[in-house]
C-alpha atoms as a PDB file:
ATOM      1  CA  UNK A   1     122.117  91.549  75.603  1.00  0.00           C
ATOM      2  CA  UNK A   2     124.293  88.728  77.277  1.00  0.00           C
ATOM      3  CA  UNK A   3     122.983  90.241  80.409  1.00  0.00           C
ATOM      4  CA  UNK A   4     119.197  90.367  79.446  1.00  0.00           C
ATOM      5  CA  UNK A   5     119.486  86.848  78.422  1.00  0.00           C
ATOM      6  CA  UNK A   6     121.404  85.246  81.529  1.00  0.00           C
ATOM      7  CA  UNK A   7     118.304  87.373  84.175  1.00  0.00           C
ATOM      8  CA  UNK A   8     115.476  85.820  81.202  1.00  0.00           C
ATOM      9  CA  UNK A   9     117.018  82.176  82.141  1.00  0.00           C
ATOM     10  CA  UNK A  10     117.115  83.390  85.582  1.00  0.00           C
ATOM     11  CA  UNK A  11     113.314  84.657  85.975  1.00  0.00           C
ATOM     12  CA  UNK A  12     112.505  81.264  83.465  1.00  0.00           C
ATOM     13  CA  UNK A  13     111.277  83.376  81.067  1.00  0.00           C
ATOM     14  CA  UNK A  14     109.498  80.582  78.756  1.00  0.00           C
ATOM     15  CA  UNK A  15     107.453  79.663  81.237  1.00  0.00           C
ATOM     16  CA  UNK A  16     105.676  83.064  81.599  1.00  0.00           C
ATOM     17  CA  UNK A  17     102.690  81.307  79.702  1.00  0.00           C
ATOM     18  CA  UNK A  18     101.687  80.475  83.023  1.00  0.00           C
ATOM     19  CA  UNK A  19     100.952  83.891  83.891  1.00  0.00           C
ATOM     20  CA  UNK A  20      99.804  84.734  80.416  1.00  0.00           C
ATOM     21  CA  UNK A  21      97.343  82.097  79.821  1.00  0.00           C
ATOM     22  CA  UNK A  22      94.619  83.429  83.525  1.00  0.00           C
ATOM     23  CA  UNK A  23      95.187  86.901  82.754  1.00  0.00           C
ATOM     24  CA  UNK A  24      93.985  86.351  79.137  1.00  0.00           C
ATOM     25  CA  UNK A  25      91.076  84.190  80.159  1.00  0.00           C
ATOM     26  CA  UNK A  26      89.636  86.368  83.022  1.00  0.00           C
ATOM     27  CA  UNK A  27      90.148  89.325  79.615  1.00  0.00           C
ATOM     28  CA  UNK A  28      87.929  87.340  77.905  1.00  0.00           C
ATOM     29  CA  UNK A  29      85.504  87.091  80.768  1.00  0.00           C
ATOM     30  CA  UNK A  30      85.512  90.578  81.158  1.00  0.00           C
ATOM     31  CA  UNK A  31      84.723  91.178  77.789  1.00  0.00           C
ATOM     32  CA  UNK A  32      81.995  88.338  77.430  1.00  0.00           C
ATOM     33  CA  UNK A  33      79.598  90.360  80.037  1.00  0.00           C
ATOM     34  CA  UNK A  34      80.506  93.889  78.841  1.00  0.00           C
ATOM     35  CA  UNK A  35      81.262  93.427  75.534  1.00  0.00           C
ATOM     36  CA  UNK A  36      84.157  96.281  75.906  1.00  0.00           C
ATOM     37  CA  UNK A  37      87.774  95.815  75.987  1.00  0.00           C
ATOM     38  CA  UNK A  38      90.318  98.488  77.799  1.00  0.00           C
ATOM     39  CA  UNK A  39      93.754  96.674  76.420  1.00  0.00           C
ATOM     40  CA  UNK A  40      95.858  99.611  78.103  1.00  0.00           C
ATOM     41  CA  UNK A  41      94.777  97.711  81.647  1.00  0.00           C
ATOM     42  CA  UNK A  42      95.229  94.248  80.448  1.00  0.00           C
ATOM     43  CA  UNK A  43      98.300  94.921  79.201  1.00  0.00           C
ATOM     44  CA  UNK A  44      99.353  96.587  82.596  1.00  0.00           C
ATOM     45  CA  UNK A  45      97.920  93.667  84.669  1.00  0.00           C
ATOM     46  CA  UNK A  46      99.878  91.194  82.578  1.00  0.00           C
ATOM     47  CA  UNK A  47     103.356  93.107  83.233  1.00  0.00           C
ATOM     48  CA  UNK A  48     101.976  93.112  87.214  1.00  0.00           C
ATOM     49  CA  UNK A  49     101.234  89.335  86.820  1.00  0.00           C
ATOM     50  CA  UNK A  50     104.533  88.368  85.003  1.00  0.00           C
ATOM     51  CA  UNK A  51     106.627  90.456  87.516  1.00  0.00           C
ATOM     52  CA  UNK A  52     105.281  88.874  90.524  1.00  0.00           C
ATOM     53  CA  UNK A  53     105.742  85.619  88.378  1.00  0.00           C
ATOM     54  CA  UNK A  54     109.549  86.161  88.092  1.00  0.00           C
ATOM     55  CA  UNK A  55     110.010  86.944  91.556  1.00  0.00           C
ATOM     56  CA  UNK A  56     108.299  83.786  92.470  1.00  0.00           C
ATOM     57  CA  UNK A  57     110.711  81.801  90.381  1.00  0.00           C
ATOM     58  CA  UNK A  58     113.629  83.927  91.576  1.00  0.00           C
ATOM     59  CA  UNK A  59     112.818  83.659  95.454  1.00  0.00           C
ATOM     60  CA  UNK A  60     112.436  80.308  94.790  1.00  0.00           C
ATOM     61  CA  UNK A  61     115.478  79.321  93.460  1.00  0.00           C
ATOM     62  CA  UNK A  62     117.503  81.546  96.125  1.00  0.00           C
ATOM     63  CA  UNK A  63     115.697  79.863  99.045  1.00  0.00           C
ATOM     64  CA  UNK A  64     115.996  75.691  97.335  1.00  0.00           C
ATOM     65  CA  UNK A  65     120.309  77.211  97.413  1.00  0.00           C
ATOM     66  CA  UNK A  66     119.817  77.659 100.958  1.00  0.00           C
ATOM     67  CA  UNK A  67     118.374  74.700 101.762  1.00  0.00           C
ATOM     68  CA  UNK A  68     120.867  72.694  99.561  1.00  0.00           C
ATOM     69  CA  UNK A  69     117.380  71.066  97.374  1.00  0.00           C
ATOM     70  CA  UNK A  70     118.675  72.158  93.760  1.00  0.00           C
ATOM     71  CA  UNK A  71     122.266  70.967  94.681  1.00  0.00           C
ATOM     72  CA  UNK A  72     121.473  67.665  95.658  1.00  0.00           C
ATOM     73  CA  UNK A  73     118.898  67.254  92.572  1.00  0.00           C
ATOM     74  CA  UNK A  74     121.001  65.391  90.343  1.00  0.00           C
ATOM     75  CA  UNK A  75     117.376  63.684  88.868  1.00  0.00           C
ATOM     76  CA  UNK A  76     115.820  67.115  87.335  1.00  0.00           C
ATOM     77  CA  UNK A  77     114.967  67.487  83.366  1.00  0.00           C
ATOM     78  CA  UNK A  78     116.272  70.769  82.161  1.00  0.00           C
ATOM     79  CA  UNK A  79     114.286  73.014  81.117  1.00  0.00           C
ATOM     80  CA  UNK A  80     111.168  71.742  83.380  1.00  0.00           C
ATOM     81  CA  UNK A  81     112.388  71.492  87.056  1.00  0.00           C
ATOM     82  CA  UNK A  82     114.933  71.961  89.219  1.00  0.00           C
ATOM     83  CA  UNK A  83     114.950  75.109  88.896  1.00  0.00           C
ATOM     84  CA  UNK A  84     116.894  78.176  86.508  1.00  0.00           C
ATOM     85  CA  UNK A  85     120.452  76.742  87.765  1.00  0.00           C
ATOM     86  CA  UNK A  86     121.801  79.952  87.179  1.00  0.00           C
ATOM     87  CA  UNK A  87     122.963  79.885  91.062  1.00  0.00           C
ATOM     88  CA  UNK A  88     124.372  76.372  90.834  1.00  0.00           C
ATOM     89  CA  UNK A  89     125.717  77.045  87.240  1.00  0.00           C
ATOM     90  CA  UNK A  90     127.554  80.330  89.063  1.00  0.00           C
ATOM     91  CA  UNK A  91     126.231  82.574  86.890  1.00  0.00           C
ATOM     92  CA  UNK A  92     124.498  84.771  89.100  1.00  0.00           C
ATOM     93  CA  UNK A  93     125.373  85.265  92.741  1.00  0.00           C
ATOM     94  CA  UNK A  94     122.639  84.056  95.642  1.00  0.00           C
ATOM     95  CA  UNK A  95     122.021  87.665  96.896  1.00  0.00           C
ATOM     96  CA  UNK A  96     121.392  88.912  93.601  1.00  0.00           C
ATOM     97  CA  UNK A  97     118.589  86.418  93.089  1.00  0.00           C
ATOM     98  CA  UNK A  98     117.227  87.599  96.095  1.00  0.00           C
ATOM     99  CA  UNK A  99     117.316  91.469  95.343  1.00  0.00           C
ATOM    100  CA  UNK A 100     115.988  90.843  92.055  1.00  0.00           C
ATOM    101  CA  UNK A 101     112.851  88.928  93.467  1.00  0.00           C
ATOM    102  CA  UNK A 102     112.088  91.558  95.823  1.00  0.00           C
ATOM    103  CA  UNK A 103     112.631  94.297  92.958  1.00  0.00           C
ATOM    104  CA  UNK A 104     110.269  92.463  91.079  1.00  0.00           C
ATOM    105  CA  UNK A 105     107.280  92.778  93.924  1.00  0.00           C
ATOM    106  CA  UNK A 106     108.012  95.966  94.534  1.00  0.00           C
ATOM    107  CA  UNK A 107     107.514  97.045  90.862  1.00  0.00           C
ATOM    108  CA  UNK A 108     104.655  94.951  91.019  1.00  0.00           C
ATOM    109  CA  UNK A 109     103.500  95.955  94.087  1.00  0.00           C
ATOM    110  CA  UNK A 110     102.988  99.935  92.163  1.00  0.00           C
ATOM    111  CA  UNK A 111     101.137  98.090  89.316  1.00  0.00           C
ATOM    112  CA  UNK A 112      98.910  97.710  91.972  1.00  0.00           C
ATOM    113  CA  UNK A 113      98.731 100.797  93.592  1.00  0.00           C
ATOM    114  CA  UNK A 114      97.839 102.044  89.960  1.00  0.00           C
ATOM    115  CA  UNK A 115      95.151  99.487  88.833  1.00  0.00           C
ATOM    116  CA  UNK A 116      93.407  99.788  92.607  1.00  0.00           C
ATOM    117  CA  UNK A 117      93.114 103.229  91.996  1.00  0.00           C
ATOM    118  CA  UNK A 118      92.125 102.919  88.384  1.00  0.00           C
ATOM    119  CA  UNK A 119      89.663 100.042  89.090  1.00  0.00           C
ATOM    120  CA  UNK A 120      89.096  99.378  92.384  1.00  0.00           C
ATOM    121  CA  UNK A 121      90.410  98.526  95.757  1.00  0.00           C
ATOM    122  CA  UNK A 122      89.965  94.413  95.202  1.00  0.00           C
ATOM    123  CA  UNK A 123      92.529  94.660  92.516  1.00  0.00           C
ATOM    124  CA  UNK A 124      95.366  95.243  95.177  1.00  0.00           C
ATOM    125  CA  UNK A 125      94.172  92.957  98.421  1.00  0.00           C
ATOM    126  CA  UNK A 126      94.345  90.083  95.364  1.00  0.00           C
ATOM    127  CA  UNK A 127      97.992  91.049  94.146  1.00  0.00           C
ATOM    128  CA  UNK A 128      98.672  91.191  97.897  1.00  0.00           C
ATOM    129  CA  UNK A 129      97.644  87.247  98.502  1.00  0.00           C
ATOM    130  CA  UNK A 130      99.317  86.745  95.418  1.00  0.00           C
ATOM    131  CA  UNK A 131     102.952  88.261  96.909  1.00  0.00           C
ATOM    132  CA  UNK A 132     102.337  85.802 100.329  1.00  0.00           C
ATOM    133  CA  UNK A 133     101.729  83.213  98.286  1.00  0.00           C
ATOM    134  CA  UNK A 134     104.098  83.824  95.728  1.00  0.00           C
ATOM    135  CA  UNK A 135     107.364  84.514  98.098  1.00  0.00           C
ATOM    136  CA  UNK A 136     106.605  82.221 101.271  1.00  0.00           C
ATOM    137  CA  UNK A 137     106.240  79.540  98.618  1.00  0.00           C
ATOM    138  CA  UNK A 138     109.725  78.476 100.092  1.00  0.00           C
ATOM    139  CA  UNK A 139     110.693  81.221 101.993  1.00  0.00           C
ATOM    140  CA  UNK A 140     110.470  81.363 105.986  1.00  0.00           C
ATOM    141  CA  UNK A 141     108.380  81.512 108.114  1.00  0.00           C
ATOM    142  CA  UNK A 142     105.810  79.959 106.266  1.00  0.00           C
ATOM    143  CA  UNK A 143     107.596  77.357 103.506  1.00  0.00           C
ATOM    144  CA  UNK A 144     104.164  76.456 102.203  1.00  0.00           C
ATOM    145  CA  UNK A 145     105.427  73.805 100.008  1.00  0.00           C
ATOM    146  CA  UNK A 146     107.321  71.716 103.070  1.00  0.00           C
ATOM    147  CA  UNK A 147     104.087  71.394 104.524  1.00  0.00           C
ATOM    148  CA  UNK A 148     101.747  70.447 101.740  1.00  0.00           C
ATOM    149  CA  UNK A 149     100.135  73.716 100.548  1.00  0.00           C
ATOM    150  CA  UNK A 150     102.429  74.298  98.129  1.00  0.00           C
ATOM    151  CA  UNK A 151      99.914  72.961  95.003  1.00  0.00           C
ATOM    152  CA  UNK A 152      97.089  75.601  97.075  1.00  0.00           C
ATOM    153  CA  UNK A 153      98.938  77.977  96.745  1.00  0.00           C
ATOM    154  CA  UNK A 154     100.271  77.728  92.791  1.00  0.00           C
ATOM    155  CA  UNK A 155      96.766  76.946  92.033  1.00  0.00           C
ATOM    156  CA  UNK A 156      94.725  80.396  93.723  1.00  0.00           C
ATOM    157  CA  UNK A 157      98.622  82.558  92.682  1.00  0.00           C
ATOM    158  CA  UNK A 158      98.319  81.106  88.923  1.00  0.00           C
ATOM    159  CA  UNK A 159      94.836  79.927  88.432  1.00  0.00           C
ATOM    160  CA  UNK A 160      91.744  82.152  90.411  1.00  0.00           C
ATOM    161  CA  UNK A 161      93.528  85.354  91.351  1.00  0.00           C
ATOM    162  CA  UNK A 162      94.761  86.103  88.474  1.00  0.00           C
ATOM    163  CA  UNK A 163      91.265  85.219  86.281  1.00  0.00           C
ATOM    164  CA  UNK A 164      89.347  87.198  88.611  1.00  0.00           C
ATOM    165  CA  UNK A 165      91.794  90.091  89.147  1.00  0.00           C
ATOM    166  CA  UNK A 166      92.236  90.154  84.822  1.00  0.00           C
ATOM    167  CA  UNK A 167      87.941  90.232  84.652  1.00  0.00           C
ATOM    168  CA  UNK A 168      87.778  92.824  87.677  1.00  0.00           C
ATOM    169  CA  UNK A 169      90.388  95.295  85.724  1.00  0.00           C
ATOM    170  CA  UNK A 170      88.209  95.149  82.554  1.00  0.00           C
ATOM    171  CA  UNK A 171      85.048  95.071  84.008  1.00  0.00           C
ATOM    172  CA  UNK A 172      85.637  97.571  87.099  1.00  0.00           C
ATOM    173  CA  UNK A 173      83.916  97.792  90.768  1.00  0.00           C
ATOM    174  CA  UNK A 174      80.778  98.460  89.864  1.00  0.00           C
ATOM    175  CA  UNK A 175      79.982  95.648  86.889  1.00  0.00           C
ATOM    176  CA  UNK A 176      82.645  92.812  88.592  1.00  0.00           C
ATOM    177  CA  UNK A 177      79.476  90.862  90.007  1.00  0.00           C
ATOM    178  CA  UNK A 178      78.540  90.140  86.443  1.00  0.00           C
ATOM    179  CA  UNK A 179      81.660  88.640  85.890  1.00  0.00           C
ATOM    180  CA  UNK A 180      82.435  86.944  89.445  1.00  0.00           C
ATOM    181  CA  UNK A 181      80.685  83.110  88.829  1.00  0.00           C
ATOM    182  CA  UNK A 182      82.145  82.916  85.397  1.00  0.00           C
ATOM    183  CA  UNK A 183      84.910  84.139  86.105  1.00  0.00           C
ATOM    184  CA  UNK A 184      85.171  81.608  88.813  1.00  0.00           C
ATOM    185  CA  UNK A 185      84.344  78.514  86.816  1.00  0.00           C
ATOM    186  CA  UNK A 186      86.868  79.737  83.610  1.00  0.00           C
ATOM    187  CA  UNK A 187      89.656  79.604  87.146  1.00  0.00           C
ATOM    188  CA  UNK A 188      89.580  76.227  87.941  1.00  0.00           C
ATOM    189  CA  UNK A 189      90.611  74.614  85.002  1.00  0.00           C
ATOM    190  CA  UNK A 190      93.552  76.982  84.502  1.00  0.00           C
ATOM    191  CA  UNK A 191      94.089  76.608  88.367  1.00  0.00           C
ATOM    192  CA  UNK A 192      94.217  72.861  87.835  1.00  0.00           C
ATOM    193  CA  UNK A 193      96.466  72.843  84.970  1.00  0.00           C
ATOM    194  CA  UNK A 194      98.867  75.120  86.620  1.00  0.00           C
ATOM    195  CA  UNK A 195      98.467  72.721  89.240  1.00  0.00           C
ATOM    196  CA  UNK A 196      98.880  69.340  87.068  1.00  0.00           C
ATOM    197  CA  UNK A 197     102.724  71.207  85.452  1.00  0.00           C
ATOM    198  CA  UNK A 198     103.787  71.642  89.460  1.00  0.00           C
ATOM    199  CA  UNK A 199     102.883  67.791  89.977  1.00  0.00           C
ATOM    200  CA  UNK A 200     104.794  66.131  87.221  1.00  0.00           C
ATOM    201  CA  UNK A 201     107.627  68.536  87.373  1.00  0.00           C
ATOM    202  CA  UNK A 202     107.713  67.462  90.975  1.00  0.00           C
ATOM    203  CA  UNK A 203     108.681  63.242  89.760  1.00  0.00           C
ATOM    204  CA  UNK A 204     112.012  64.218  89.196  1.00  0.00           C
ATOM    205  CA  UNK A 205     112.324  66.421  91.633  1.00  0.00           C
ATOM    206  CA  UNK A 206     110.981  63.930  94.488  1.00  0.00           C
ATOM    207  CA  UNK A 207     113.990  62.649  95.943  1.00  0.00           C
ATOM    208  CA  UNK A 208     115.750  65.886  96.481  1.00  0.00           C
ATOM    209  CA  UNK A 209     112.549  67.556  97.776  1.00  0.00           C
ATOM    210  CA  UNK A 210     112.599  64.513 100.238  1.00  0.00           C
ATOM    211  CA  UNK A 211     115.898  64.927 101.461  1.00  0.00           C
ATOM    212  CA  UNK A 212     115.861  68.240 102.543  1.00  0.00           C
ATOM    213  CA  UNK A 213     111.986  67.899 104.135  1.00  0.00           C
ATOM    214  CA  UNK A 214     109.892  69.359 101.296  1.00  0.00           C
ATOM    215  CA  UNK A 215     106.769  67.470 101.703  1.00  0.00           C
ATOM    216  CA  UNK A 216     105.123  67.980  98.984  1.00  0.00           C
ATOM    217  CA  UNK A 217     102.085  65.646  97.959  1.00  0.00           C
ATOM    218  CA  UNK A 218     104.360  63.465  95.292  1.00  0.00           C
ATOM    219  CA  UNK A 219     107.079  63.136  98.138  1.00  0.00           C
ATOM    220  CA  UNK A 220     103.989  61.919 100.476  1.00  0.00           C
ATOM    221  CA  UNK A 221     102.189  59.826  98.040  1.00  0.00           C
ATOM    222  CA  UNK A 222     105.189  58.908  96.092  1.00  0.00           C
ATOM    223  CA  UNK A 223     105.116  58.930  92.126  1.00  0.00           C
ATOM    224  CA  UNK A 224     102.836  55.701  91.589  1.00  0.00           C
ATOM    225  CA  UNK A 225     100.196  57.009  93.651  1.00  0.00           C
ATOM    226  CA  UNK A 226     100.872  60.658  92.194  1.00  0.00           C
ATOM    227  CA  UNK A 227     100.508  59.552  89.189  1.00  0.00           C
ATOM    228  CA  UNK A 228      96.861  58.383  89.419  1.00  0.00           C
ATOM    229  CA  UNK A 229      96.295  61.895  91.345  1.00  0.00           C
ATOM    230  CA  UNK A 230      97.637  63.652  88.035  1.00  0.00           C
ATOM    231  CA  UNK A 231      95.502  61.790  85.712  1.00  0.00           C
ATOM    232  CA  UNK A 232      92.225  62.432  88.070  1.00  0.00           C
ATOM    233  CA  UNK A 233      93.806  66.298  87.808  1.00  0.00           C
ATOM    234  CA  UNK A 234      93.704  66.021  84.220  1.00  0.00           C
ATOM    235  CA  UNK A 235      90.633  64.538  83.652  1.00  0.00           C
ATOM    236  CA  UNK A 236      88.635  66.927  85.964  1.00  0.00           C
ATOM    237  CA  UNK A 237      90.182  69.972  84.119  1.00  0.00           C
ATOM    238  CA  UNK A 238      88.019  69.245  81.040  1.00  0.00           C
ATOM    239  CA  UNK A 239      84.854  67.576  82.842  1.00  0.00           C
ATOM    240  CA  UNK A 240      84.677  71.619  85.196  1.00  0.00           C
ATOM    241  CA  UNK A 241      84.962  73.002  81.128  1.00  0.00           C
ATOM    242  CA  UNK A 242      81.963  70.913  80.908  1.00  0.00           C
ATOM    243  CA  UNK A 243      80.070  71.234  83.573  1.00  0.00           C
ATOM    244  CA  UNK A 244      80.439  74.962  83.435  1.00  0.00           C
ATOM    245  CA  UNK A 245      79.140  75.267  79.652  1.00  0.00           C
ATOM    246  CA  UNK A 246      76.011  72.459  80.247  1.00  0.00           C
ATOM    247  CA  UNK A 247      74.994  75.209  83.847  1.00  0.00           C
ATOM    248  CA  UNK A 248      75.146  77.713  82.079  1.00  0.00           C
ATOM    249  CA  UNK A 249      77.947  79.724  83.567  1.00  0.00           C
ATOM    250  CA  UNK A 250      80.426  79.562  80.761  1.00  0.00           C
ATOM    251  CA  UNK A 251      79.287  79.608  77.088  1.00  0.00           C
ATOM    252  CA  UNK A 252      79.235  77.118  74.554  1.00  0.00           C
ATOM    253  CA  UNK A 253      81.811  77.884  72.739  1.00  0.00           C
ATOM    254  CA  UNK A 254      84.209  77.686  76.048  1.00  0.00           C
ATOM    255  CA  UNK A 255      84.175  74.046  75.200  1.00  0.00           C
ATOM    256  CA  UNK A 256      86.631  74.642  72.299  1.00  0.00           C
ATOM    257  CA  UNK A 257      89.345  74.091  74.872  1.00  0.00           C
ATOM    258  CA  UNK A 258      88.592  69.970  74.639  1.00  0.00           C
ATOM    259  CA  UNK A 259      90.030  70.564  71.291  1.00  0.00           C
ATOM    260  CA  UNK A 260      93.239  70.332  73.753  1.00  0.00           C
ATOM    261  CA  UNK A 261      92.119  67.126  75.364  1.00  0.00           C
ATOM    262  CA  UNK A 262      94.230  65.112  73.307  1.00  0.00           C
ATOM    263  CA  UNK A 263      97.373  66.893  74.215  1.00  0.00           C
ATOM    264  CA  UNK A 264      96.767  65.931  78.181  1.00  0.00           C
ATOM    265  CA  UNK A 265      95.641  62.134  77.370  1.00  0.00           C
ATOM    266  CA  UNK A 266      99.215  61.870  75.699  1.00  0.00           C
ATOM    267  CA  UNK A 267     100.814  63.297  79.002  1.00  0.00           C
ATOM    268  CA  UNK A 268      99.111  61.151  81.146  1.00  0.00           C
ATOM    269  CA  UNK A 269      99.689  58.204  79.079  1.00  0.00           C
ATOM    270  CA  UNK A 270     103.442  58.681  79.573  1.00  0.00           C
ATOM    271  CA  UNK A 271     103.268  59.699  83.251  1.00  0.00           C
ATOM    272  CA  UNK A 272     100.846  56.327  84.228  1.00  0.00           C
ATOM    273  CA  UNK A 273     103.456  54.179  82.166  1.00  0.00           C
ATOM    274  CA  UNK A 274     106.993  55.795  83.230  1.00  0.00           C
ATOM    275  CA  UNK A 275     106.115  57.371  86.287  1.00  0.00           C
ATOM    276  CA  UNK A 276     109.447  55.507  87.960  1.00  0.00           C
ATOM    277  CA  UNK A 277     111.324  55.996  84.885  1.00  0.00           C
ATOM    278  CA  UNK A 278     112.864  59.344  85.288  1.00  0.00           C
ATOM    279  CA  UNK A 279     114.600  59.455  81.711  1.00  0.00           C
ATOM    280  CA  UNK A 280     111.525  58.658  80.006  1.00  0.00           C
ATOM    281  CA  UNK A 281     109.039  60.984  81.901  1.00  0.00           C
ATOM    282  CA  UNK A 282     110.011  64.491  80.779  1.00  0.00           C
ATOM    283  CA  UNK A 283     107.288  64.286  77.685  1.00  0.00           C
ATOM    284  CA  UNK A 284     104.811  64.245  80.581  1.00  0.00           C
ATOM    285  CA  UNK A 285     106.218  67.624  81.702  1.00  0.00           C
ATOM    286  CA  UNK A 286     106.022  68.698  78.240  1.00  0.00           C
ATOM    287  CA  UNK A 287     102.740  67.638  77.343  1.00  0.00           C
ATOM    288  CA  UNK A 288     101.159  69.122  80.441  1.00  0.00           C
ATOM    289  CA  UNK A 289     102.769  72.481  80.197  1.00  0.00           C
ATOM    290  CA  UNK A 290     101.183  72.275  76.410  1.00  0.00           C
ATOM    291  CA  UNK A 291      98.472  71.413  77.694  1.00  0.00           C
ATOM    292  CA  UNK A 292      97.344  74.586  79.548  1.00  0.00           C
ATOM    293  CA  UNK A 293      98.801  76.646  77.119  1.00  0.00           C
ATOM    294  CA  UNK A 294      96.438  75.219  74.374  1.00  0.00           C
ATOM    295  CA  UNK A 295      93.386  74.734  76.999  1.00  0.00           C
ATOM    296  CA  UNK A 296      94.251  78.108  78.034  1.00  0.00           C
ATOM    297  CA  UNK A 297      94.548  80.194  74.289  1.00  0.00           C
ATOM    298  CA  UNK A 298      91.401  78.036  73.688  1.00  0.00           C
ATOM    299  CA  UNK A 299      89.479  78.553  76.640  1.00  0.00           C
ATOM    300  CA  UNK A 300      90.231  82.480  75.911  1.00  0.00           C
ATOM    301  CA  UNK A 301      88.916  82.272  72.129  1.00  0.00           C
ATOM    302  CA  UNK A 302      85.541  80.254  73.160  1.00  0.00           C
ATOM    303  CA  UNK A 303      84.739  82.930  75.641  1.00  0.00           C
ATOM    304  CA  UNK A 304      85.671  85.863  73.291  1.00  0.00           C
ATOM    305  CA  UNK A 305      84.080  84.708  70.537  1.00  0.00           C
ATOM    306  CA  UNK A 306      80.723  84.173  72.759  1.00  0.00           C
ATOM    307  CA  UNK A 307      81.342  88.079  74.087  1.00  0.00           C
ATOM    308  CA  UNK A 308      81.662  88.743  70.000  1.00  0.00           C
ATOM    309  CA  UNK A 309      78.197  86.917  68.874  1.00  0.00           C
ATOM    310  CA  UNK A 310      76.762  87.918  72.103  1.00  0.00           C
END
């Protein structure tokens, strides 16, 4: 159990809402234009999503140990960012992390295989972009993050990919095109939340990013700046919720997720007022990591409930 524990700390288990929270809302797309459910197949492209999730984290934190960026982040707020620790804390070796993430995409990566032969091919060139994405976050060659697609990348690997792939796998092939524009619109605001958590989390991690040449957009902007960006971020989550319901493409009912609006006005009241104050900014991280979990369970219910009257 010990052991179990220590690898849940090491994949950051608790944060697996941000792979729970597209594949549930591209479910409830799927079942808003068919009005049928095949929970075997979500359930199977939720273990996909969370695996390639943990191996994500896990890569991650092995590649920030080789370039020294969690050991000289002596600013991070525990449990939000700099990372598990686990390789810091010496509780699991480097090359372990490293196996482990690559275990995880190849389990994944049969997922996949399954679900592309079970509903189509689109299902697997998807998870594919997702694994790029996912691993060359910091790995070389690519290091997305140093060179400023790292928010890209979290927002398509945890915001459209996984809504569409979640509607494809309940809708199938042949009925996905009812499903693609809503589908699409539903993505964006879970792509931007997903997006807003990486920002703030990135405050305290700024100056260690910086030293070791991760130029991320808060280490180019720096957190004054980035904090105005994060409160745009916010604010444009809810106005594509509304934009999507008064076009059409989204039902009404989608709009229950402003329910959640005051939730992200709270965390960008705190990150606008204490963006330089480091001790004072982790409810920011908080908020905004509550904040797509509610928009997200909300933004689910709206949808199914319109797939239920509908």
């Amino acid at each position: 159990m010990k052991s179990i524990a220590l690898w849940m700390k090491a994949a950051r288990a608790p944060f697996f809402t941000g792979s729970l929270v597209p594949v549930a809302v591209g479910t409830s797309v799927g079942w808003y234009v068919t009005h049928q459910m095949n929970w075997g197949l979500g359930l199977v492209c939720l273990l996909g999503m969370v695996l390639l999730h943990a191996s994500a984290n896990m890569s991650n934190d092995y590649f920030d140990h080789l370039t020294g960026d969690d050991t000289a982040n002596v600013e991070f707020a525990a449990p939000f960012t700099g990372g598990s620790r686990v390789i810091q804390d010496g509780l699991v070796p480097a090359r372990q992390m490293l196996i482990a993430a690559v275990l995880c995409i190849g389990l994944a990566s049969l997922i996949g295989i399954y679900l592309s032969f079970t509903c189509g091919p689109v299902i697997l060139i998807l998870g594919i972009i997702g694994i790029i994405g996912g691993f060359f976050y910091t790995a070389p060659p690519f290091r997305f993050v140093y060179k400023g697609f790292g928010e890209l990348w979290i927002g398509l690997n945890f915001g459209v990919l996984p809504v569409l792939g979640a509607a494809y796998v309940q809708t199938g092939q042949e009925k996905f095109a009812l499903a693609l524009i809503p589908a699409l619109i539903a993505s964006v605001p879970v792509a931007l939340l997903i997006i807003a958590i990486l920002w703030i989390n990135q405050f305290q991690d700024m100056n260690a990013d910086a030293l070791v040449g991760k130029r991320n957009w808060v280490v180019r902007l720096g957190r004054r700046r980035s904090s105005i960006v994060f409160a745009a971020m916010m604010a444009a989550t809810y106005a594509v919720v509304l934009i999507g319901c008064a076009g059409g493409w989204l039902p009404w009912l989608a709009a229950l997720s402003l329910l959640a609006l005051p939730v992200a006005v709270g965390a960008v009241r705190t990150a606008m007022r204490f963006y330089d104050d480091i001790p004072h900014l982790t409810p920011a991280n908080a908020g905004t990591i509550a904040s797509h979990l509610a928009t997200g369970v909300l933004l689910t219910l709206g949808i199914a409930l319109a797939g239920r009257i509908g």
